[in-house]
PDB file of N, CA and C in Angstrom:
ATOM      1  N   UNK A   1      90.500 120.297 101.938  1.00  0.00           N
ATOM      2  CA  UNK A   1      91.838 119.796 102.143  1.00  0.00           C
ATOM      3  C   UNK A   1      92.494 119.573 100.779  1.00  0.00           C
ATOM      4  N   UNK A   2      93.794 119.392 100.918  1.00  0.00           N
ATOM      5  CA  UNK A   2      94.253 119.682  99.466  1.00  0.00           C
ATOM      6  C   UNK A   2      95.354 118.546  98.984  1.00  0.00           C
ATOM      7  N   UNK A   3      94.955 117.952  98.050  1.00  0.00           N
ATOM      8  CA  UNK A   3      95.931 116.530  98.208  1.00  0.00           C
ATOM      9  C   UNK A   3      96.809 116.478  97.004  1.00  0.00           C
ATOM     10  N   UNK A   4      98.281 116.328  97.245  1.00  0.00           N
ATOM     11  CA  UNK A   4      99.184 115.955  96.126  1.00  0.00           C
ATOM     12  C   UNK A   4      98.599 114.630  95.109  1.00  0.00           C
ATOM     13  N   UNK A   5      98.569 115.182  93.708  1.00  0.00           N
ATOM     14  CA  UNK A   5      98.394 113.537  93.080  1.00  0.00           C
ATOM     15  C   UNK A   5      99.079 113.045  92.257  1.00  0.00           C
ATOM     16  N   UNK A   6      99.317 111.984  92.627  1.00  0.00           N
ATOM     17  CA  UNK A   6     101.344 111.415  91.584  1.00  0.00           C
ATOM     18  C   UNK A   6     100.532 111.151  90.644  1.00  0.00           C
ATOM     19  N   UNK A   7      99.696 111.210  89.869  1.00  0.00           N
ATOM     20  CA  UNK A   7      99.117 110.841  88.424  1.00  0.00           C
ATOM     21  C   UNK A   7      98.610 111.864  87.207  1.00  0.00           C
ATOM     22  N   UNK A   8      98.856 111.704  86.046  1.00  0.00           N
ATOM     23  CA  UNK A   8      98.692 112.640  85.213  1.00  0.00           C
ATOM     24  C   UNK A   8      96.625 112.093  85.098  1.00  0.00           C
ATOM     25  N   UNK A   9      96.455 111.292  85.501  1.00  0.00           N
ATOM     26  CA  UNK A   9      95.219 111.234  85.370  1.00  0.00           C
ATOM     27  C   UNK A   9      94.212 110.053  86.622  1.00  0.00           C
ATOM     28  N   UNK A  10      93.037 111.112  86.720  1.00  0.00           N
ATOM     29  CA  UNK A  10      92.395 110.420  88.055  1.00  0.00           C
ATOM     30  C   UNK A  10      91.132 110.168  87.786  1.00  0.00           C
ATOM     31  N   UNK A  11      90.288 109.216  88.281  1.00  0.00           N
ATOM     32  CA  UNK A  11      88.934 108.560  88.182  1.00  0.00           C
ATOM     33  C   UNK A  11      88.363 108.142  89.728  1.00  0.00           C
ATOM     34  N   UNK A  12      86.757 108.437  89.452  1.00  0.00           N
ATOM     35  CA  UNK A  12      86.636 108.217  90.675  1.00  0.00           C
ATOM     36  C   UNK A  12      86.293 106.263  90.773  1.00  0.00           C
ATOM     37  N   UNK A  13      86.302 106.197  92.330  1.00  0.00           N
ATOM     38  CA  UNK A  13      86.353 104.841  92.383  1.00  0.00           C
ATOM     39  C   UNK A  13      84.672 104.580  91.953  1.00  0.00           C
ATOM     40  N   UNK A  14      83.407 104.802  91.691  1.00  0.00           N
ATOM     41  CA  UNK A  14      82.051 104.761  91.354  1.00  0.00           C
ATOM     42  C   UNK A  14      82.856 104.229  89.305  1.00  0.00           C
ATOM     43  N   UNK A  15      83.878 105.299  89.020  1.00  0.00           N
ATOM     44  CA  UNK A  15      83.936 104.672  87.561  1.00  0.00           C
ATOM     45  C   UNK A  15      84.687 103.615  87.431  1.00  0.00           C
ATOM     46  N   UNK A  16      85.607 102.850  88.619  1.00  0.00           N
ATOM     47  CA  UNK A  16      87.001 102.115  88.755  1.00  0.00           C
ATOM     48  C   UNK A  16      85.868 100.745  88.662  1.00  0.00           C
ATOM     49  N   UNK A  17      84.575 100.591  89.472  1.00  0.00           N
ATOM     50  CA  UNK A  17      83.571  99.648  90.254  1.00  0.00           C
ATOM     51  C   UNK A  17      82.637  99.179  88.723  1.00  0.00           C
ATOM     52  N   UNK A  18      82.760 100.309  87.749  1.00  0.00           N
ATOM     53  CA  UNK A  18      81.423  99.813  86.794  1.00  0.00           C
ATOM     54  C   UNK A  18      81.824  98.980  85.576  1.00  0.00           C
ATOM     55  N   UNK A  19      83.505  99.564  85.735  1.00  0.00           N
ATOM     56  CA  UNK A  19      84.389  99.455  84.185  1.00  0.00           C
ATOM     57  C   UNK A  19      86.098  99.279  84.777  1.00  0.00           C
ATOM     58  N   UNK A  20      86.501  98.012  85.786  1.00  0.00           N
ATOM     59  CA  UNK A  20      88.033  98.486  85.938  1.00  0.00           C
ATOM     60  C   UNK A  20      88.924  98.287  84.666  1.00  0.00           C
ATOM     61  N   UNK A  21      88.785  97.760  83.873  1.00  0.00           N
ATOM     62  CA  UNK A  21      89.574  97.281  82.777  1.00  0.00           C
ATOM     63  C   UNK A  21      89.681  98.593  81.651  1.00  0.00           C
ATOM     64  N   UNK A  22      88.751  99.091  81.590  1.00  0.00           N
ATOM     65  CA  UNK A  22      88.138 100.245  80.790  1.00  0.00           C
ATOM     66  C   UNK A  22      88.673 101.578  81.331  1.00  0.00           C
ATOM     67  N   UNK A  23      88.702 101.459  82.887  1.00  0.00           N
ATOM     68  CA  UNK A  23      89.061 103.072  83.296  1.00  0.00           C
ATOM     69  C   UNK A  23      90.839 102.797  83.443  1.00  0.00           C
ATOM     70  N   UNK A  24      91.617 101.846  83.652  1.00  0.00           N
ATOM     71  CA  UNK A  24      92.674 101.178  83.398  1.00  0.00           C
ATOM     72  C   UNK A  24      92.769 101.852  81.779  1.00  0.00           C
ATOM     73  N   UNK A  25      92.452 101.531  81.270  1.00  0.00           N
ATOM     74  CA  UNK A  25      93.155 101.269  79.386  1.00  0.00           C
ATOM     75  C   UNK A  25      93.113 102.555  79.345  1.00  0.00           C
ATOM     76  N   UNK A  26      91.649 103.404  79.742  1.00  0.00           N
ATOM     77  CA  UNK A  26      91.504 104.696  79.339  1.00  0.00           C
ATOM     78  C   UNK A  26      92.452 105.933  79.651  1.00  0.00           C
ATOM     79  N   UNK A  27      93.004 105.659  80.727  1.00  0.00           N
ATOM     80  CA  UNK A  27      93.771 106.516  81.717  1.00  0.00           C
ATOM     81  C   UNK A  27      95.435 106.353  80.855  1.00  0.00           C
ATOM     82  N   UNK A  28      95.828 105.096  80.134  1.00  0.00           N
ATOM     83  CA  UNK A  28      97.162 104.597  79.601  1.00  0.00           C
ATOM     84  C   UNK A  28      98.130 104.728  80.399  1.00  0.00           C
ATOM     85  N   UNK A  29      97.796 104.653  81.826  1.00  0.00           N
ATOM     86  CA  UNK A  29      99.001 104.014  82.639  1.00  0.00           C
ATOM     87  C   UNK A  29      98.389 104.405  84.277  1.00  0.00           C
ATOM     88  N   UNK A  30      99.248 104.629  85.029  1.00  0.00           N
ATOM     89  CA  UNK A  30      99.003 104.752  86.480  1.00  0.00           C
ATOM     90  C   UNK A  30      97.435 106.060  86.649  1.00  0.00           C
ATOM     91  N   UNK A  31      96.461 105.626  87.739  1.00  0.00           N
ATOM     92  CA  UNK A  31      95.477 106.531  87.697  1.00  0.00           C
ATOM     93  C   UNK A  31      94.986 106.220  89.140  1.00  0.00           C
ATOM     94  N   UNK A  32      94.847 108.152  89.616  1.00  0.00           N
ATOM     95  CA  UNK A  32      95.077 107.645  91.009  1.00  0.00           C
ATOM     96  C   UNK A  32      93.008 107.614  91.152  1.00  0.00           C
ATOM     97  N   UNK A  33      92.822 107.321  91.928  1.00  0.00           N
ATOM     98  CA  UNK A  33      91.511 106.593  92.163  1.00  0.00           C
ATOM     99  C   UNK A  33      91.066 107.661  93.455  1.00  0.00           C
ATOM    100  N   UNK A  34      90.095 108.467  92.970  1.00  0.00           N
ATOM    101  CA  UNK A  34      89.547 109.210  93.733  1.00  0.00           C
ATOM    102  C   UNK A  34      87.866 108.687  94.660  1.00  0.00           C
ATOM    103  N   UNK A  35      87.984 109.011  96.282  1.00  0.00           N
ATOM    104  CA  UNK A  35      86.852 108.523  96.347  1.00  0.00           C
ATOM    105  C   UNK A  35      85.975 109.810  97.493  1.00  0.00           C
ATOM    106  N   UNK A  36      85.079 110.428  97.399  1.00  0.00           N
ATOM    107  CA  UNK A  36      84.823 112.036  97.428  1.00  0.00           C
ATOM    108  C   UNK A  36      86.156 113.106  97.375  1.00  0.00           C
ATOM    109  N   UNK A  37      86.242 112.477  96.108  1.00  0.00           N
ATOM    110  CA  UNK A  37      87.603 113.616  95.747  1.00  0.00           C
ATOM    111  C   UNK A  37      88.592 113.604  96.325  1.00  0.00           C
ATOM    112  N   UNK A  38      89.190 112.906  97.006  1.00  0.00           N
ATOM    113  CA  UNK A  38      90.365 112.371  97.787  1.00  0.00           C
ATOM    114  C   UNK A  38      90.886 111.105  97.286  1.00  0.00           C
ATOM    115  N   UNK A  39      92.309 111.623  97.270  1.00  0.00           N
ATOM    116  CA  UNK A  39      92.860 109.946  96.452  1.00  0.00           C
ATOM    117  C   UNK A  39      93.064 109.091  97.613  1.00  0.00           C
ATOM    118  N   UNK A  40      92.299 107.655  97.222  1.00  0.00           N
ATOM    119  CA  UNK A  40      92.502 106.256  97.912  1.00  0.00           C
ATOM    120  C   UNK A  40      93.743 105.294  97.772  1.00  0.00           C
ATOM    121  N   UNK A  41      93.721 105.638  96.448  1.00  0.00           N
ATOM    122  CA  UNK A  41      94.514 104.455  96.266  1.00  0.00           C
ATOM    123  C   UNK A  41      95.131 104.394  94.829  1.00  0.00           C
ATOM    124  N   UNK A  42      96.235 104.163  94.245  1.00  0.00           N
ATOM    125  CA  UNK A  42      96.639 104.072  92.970  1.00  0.00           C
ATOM    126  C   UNK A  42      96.187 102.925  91.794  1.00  0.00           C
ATOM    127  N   UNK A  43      95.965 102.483  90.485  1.00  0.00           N
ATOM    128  CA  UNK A  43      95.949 102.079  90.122  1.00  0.00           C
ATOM    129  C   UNK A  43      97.010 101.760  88.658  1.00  0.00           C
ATOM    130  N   UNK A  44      97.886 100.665  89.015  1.00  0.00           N
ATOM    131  CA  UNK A  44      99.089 100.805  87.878  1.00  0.00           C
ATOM    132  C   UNK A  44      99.471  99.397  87.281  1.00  0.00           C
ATOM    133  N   UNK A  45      98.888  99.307  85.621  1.00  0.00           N
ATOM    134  CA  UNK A  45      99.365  98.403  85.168  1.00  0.00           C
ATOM    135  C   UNK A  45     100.637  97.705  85.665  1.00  0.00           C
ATOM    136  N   UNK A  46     100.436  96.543  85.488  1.00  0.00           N
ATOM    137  CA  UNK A  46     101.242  95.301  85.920  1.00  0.00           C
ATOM    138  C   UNK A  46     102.371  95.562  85.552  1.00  0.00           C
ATOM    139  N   UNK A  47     102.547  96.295  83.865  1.00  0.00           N
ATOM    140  CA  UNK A  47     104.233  96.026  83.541  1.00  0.00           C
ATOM    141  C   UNK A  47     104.883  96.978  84.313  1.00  0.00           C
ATOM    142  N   UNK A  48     103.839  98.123  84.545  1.00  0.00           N
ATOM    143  CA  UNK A  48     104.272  99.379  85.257  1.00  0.00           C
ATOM    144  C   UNK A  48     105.047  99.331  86.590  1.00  0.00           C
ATOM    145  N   UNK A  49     104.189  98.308  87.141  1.00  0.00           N
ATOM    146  CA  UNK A  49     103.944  98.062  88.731  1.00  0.00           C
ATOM    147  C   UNK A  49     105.548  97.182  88.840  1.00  0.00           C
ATOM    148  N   UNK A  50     105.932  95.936  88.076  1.00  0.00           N
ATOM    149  CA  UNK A  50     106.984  95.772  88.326  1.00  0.00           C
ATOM    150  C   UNK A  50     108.099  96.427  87.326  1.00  0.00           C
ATOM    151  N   UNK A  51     108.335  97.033  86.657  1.00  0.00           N
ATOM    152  CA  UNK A  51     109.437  98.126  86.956  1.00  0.00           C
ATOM    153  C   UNK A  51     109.360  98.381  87.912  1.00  0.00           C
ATOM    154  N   UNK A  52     108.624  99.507  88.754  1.00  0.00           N
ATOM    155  CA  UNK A  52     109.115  99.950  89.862  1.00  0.00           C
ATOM    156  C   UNK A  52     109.697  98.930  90.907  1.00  0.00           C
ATOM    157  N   UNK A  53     109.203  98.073  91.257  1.00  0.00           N
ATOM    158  CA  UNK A  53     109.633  96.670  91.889  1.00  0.00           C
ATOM    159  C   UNK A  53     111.593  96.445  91.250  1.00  0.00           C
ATOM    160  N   UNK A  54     111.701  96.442  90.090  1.00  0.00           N
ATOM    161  CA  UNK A  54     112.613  96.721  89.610  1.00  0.00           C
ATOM    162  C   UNK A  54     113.740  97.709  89.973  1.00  0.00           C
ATOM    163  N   UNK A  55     113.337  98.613  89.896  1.00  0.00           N
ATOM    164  CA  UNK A  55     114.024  99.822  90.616  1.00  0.00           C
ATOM    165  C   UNK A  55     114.304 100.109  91.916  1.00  0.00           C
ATOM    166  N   UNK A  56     113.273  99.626  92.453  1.00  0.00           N
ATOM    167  CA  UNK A  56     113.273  99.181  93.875  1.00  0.00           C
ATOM    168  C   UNK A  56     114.474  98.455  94.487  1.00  0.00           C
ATOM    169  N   UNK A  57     114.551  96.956  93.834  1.00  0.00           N
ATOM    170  CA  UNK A  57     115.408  96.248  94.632  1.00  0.00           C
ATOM    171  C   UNK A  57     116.554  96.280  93.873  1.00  0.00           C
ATOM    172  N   UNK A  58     116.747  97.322  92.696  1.00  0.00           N
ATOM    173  CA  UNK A  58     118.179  97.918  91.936  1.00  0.00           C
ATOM    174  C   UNK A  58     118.692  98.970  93.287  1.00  0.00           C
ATOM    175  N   UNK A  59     117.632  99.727  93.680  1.00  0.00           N
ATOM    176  CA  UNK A  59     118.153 100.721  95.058  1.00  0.00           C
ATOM    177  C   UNK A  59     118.544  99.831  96.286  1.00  0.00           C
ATOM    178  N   UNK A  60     117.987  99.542  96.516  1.00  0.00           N
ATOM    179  CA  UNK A  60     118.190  98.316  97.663  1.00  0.00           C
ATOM    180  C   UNK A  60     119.716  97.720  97.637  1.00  0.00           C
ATOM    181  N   UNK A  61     119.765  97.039  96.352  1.00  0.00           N
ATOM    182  CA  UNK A  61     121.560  96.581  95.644  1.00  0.00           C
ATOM    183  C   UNK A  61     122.402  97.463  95.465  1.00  0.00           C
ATOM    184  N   UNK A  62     122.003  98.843  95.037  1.00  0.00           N
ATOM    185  CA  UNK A  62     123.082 100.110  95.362  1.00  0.00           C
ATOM    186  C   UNK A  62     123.470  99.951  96.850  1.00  0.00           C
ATOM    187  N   UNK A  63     122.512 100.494  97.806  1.00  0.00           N
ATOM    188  CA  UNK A  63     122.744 100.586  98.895  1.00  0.00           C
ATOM    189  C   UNK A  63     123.826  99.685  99.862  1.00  0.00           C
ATOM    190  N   UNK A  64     123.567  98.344  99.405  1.00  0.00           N
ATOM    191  CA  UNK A  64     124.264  97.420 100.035  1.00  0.00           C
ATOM    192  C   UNK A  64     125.479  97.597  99.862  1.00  0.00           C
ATOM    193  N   UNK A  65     125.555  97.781  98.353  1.00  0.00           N
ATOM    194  CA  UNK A  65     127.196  97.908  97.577  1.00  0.00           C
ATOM    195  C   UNK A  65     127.768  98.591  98.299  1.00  0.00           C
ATOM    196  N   UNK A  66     127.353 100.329  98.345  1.00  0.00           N
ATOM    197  CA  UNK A  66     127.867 101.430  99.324  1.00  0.00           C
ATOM    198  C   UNK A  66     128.310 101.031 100.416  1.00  0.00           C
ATOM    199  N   UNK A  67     127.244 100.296 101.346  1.00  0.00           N
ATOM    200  CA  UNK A  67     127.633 100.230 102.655  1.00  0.00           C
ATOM    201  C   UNK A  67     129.353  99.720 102.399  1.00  0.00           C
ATOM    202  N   UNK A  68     129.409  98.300 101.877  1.00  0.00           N
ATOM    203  CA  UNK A  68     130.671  97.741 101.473  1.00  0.00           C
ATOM    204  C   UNK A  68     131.788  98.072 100.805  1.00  0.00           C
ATOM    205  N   UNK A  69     131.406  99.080 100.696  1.00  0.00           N
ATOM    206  CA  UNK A  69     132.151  99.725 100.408  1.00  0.00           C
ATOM    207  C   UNK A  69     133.952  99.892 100.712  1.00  0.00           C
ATOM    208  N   UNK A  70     133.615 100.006 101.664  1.00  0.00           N
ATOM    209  CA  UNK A  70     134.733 100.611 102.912  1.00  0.00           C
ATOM    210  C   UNK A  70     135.542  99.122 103.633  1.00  0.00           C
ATOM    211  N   UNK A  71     134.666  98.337 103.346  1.00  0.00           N
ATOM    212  CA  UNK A  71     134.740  96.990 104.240  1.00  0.00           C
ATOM    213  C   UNK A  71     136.287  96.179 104.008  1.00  0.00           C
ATOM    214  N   UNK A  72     136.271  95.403 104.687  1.00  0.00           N
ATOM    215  CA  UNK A  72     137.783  94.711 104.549  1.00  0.00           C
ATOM    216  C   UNK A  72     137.725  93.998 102.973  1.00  0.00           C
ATOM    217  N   UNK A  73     138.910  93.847 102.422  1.00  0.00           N
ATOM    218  CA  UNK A  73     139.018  93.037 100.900  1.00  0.00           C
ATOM    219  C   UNK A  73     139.965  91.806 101.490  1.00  0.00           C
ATOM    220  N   UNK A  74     139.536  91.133 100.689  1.00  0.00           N
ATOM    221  CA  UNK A  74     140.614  89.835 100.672  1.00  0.00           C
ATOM    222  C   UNK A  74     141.346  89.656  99.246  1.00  0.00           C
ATOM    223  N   UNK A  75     142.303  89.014  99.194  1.00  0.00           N
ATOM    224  CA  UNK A  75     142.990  89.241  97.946  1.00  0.00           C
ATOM    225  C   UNK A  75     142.698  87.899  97.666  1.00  0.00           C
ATOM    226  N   UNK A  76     141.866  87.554  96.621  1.00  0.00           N
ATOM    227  CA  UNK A  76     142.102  85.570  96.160  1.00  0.00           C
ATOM    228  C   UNK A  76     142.685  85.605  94.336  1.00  0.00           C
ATOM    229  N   UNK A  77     143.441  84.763  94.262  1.00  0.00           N
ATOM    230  CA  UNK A  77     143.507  84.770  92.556  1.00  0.00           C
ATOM    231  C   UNK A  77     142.201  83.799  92.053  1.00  0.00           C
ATOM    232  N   UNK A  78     142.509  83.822  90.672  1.00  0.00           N
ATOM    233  CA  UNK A  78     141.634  83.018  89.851  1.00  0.00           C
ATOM    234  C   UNK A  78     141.802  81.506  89.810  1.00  0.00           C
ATOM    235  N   UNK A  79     143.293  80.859  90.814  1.00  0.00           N
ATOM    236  CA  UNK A  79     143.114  79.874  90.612  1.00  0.00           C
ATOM    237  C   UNK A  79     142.849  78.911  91.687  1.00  0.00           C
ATOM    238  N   UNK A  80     142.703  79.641  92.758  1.00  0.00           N
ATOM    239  CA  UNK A  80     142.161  79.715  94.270  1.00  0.00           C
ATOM    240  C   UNK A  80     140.513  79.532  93.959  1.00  0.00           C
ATOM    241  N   UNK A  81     139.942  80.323  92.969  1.00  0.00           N
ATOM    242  CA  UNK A  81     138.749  79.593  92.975  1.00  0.00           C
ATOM    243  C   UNK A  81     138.226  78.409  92.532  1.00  0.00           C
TER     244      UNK A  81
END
């Protein structure tokens, strides 16, 4: 079977179990975690991990915007607030 892998570099989980800190540093960023040669599961530094979290709920805040896009406006001045 033939599996897409989002990582420029992969380890199996037997090397993730002996050394995680080590197969982490070694890899220098996301490493997808192979277990009989099939990826399980990703492994992605923390700063890594929230960027994406980042980006995430930046898409999320696009989206909303869009929807509102279209929506009714109210007119208030600055001294109304």
């Amino acid at each position: 079977m033939i599996h897409t892998i989002f990582s420029d570099k992969a380890a199996s989980i037997t090397d993730l179990k002996k050394n995680p800190m080590g197969t982490v540093e070694a890899a220098g960023g996301p490493v997808a975690i192979l277990n009989r040669n099939q990826p399980v599961f990703y492994c992605v530094p923390a700063a890594e991990y929230e960027a994406m979290m980042e980006l995430l709920e930046d898409m999320e805040l696009n989206a909303i915007a869009d929807a509102r896009m279209g929506g009714p406006f109210v007119e208030v001045s600055l001294d109304e607030l």
